[in-house]
Protein backbone atom coordinates (compact mmCIF):
# COMPACT_ATOMS: atom_id res chain seq x y z
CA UNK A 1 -3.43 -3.60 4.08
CA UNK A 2 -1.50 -0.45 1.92
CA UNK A 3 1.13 -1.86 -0.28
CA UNK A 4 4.71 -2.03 1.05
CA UNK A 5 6.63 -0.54 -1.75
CA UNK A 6 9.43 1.85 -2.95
CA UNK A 7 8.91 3.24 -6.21
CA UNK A 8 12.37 4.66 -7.94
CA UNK A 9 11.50 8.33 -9.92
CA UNK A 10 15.04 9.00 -10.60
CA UNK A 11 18.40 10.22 -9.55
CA UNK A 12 17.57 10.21 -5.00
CA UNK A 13 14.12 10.43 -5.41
CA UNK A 14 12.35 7.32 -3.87
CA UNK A 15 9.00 7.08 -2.87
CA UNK A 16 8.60 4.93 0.39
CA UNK A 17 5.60 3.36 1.38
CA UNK A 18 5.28 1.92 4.83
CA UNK A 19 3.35 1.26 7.11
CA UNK A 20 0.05 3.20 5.32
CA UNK A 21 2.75 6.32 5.06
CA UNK A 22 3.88 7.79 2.20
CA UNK A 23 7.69 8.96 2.18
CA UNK A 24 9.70 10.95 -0.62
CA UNK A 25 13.19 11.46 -0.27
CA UNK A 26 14.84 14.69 -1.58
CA UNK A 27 12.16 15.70 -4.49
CA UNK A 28 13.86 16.60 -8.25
CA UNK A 29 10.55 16.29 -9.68
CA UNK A 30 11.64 18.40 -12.72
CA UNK A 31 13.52 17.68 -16.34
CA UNK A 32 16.15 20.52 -16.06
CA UNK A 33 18.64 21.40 -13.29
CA UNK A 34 21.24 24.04 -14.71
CA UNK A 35 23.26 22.46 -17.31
CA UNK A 36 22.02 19.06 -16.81
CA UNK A 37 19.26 17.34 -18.37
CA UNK A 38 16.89 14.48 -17.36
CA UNK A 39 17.52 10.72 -19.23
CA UNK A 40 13.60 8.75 -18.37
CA UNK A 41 10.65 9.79 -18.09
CA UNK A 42 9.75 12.66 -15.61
CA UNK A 43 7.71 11.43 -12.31
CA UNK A 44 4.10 10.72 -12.53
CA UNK A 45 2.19 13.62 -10.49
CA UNK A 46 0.07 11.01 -8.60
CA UNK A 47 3.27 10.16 -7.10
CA UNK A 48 3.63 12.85 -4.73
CA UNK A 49 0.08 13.27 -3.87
CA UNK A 50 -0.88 12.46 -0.52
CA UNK A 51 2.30 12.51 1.42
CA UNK A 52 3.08 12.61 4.68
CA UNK A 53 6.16 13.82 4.82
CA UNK A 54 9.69 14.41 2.52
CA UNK A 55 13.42 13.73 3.93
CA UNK A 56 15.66 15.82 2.72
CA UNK A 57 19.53 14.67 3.30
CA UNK A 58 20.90 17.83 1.89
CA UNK A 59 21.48 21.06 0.58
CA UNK A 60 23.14 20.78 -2.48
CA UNK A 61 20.99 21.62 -5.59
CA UNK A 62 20.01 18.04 -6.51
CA UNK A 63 18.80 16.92 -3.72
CA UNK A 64 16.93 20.26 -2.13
CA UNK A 65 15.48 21.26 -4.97
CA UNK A 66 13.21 24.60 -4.44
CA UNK A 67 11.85 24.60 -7.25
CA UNK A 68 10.66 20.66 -7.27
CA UNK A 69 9.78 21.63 -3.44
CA UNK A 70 6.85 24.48 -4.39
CA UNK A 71 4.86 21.86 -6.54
CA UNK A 72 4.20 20.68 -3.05
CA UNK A 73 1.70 21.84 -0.80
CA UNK A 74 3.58 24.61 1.34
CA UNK A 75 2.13 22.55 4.61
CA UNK A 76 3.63 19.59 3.70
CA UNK A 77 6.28 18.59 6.29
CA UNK A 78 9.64 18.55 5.71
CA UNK A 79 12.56 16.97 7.53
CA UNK A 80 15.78 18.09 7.07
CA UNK A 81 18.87 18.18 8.62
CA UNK A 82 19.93 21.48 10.68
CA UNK A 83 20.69 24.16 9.26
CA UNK A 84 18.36 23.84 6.32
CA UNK A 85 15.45 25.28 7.81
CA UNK A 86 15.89 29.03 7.64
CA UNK A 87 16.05 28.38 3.63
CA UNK A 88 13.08 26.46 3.61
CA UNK A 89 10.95 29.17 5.79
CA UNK A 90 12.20 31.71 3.37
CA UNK A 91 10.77 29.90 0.74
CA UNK A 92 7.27 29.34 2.38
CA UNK A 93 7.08 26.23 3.86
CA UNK A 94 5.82 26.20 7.50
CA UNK A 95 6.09 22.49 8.63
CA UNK A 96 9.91 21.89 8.53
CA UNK A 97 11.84 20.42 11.57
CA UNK A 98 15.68 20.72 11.45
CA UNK A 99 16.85 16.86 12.54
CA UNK A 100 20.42 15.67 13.57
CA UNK A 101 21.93 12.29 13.63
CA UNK A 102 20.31 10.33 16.30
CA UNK A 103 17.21 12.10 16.13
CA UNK A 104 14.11 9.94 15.71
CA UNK A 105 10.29 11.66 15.03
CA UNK A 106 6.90 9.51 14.08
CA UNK A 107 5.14 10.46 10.69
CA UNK A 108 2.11 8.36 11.44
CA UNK A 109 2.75 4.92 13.10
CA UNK A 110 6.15 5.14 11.51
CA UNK A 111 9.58 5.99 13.05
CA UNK A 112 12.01 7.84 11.23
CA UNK A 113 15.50 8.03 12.51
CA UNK A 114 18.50 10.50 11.19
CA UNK A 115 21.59 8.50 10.56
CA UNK A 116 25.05 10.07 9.56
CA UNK A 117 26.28 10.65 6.57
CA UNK A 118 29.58 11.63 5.22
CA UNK A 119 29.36 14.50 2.35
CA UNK A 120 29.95 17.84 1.96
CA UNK A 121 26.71 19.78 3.57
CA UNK A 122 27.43 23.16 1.61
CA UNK A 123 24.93 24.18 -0.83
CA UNK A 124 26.18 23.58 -4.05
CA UNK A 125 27.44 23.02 -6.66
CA UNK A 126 25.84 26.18 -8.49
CA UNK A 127 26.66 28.72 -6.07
CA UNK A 128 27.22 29.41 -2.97
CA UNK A 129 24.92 29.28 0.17
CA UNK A 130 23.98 27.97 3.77
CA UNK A 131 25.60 25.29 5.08
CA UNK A 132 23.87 22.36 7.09
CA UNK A 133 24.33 18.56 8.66
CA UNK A 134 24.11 15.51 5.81
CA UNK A 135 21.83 13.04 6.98
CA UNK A 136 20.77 9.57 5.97
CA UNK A 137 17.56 8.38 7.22
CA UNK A 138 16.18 4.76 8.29
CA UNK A 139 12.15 4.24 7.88
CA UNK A 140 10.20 2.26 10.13
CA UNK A 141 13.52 0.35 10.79
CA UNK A 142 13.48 -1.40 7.69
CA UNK A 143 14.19 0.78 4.71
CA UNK A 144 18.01 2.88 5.26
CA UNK A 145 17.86 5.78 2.20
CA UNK A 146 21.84 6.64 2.28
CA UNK A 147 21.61 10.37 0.60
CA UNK A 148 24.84 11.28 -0.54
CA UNK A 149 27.64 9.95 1.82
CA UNK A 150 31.18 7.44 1.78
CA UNK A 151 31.40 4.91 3.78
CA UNK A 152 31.70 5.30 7.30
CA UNK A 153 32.55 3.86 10.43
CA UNK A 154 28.76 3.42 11.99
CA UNK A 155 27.18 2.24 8.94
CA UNK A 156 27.95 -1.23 10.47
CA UNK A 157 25.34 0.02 12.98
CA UNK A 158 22.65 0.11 10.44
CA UNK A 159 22.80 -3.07 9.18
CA UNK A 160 20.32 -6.05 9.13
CA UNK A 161 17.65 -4.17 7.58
CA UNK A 162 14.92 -5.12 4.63
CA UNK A 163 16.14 -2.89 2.20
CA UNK A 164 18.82 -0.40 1.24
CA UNK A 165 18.81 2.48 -1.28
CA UNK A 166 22.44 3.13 -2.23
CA UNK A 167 24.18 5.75 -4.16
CA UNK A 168 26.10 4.38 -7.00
CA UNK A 169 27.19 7.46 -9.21
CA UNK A 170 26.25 10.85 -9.66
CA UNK A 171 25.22 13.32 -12.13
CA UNK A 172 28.31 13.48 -14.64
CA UNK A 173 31.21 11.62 -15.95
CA UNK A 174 33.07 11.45 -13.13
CA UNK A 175 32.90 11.92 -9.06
CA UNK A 176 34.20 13.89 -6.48
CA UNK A 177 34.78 13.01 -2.71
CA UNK A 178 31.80 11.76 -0.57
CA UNK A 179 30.20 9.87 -3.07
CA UNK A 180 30.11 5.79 -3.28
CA UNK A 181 30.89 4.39 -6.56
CA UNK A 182 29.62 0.74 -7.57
CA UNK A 183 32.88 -0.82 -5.69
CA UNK A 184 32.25 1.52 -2.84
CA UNK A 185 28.95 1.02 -2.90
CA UNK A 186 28.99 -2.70 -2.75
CA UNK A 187 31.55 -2.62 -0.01
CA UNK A 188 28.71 -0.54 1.96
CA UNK A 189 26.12 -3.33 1.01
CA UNK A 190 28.62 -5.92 2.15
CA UNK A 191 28.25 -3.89 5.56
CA UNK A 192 25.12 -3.22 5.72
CA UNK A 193 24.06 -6.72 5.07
CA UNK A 194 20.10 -5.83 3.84
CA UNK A 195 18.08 -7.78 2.07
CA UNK A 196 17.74 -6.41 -0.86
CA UNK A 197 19.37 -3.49 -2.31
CA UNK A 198 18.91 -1.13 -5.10
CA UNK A 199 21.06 1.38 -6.49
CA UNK A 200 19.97 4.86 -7.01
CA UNK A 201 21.59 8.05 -8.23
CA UNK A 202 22.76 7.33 -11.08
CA UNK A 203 21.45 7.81 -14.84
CA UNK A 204 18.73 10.11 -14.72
CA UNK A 205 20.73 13.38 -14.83
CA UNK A 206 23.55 13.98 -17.23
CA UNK A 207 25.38 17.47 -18.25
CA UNK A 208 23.85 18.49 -22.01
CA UNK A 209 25.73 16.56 -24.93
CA UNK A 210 27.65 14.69 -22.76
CA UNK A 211 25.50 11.76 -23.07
CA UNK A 212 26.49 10.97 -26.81
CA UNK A 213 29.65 10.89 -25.89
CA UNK A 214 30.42 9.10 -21.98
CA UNK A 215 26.72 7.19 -22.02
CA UNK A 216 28.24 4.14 -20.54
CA UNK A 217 28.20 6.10 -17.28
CA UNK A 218 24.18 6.56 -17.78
CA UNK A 219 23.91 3.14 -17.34
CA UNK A 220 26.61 0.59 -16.48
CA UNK A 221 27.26 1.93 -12.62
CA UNK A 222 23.87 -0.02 -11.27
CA UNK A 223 25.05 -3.31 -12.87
CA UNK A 224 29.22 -2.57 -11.83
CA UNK A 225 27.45 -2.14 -8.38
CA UNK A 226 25.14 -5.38 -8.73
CA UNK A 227 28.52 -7.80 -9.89
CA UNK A 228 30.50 -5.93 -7.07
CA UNK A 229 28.18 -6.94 -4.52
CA UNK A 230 27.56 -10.88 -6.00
CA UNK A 231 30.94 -11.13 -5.04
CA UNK A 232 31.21 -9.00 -2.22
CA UNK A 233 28.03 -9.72 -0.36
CA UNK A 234 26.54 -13.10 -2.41
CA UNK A 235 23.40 -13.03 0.27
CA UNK A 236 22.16 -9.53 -0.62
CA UNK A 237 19.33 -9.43 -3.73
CA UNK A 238 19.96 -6.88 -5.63
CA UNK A 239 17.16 -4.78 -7.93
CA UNK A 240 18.35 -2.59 -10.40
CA UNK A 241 15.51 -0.40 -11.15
CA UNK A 242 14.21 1.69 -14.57
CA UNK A 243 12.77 5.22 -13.20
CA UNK A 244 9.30 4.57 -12.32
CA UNK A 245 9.46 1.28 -11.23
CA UNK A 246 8.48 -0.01 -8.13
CA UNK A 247 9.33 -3.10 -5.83
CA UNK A 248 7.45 -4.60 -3.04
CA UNK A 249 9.33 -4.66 0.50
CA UNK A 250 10.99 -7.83 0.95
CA UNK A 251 8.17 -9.48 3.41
């Protein structure tokens, strides 16, 4: 039987695999985005070989990342939330199918489902652009990826499930609205109610020469998060992972 694993690369890019699938969520596969500059190692290549399909949540820069994207196969297929596709067929890639909340499609034997999410769906920051749905997504019903989002009303809905990836920062010193930080984040978990939970966007991505000076917000948000929810949610494991590191489904 395939290992039943998610494998952290950095800032909201997981590798999922379920089920014999392999799942990557919103590709920044390189070391530079504008003014910001990858902290860890950059992804291993053999991690997206072979995939089946990438979720994309949304448009803004680090999360649909073109040029991350065109390392990929141009059939690979895509799912994204609507609106996105037009950029995506401008850009080459012919398997993309425009999802909403609600929507549910099989890659394989597994089910994917778009979930809501509550974040600004312009493309930015950097510039301007289309603008499209947010999405969460929940794989095979047992692993919810949040995206970007706050908390919302339905995200009782999703809870129960094996594992949760959870935003607990961002990309600079501070945050803007529709983002979860570690207190958010653990109220979230204390909804959601998983098994296990493991914080992701955070540390991997700082602005240039920042990082000498604010580097406690490289890397205290995933351990903020992980007291937050020990006394928020005491049932909930929580694995705070180093970029590259994997952890086996809870069985």
């Amino acid at each position: 039987m395939s290992a039943e694993r998610v494998t952290w690369l950095g800032h909201a890019t997981v590798l999922v695999e379920l089920g014999g699938v392999r799942l990557l969520t919103d590709p920044l596969l390189r070391d530079r985005l504008g003014h910001l500059r990858r902290h860890g190692p950059t992804p291993a290549a053999a991690a997206t070989e072979d995939l089946d399909a990438v979720l994309i949540s949304h448009l803004h820069l680090d999360h649909l990342d073109l040029p991350s994207l065109k390392r990929l196969p141009r059939a690979t297929r895509l799912l994204v939330p609507h609106g996105a596709g037009a950029l995506l067929h401008r850009n080459g890639f012919r398997a993309v199918e425009e999802l909403t909340a609600g929507d549910r499609v099989a890659v394989g034997p597994v089910e994917v489902t778009a979930v809501e999410a509550v974040h600004d769906g312009r493309r930015r920051p950097f510039g301007g652009g289309p603008e499209a749905d947010t999405l969460g997504f929940v794989v095979g019903a047992r692993v919810y990826f949040a995206g970007d989002t706050d908390l919302f009303e339905g995200m009782a809905e999703l809870s129960g499930l094996d594992l949760a990836l959870i935003p607990v920062w961002g990309w600079g010193p501070s945050l803007g609205a529709g983002h979860l930080d570690p207190p958010a984040a653990a109220r979230a978990t204390a909804v959601l109610q998983p098994r296990l939970a493991i914080p992701i966007h955070w540390g991997t991505f700082y602005p240039r020469g920042l990082a000498r000076y604010r580097a406690h917000r490289l890397t205290q948000p995933p351990h903020e998060f992980a007291a937050e929810v020990a006394r928020l949610a005491p049932d909930v494991a929580v694995s705070v992972l180093a970029p590259g590191e994997a952890v086996s489904l809870p069985g």
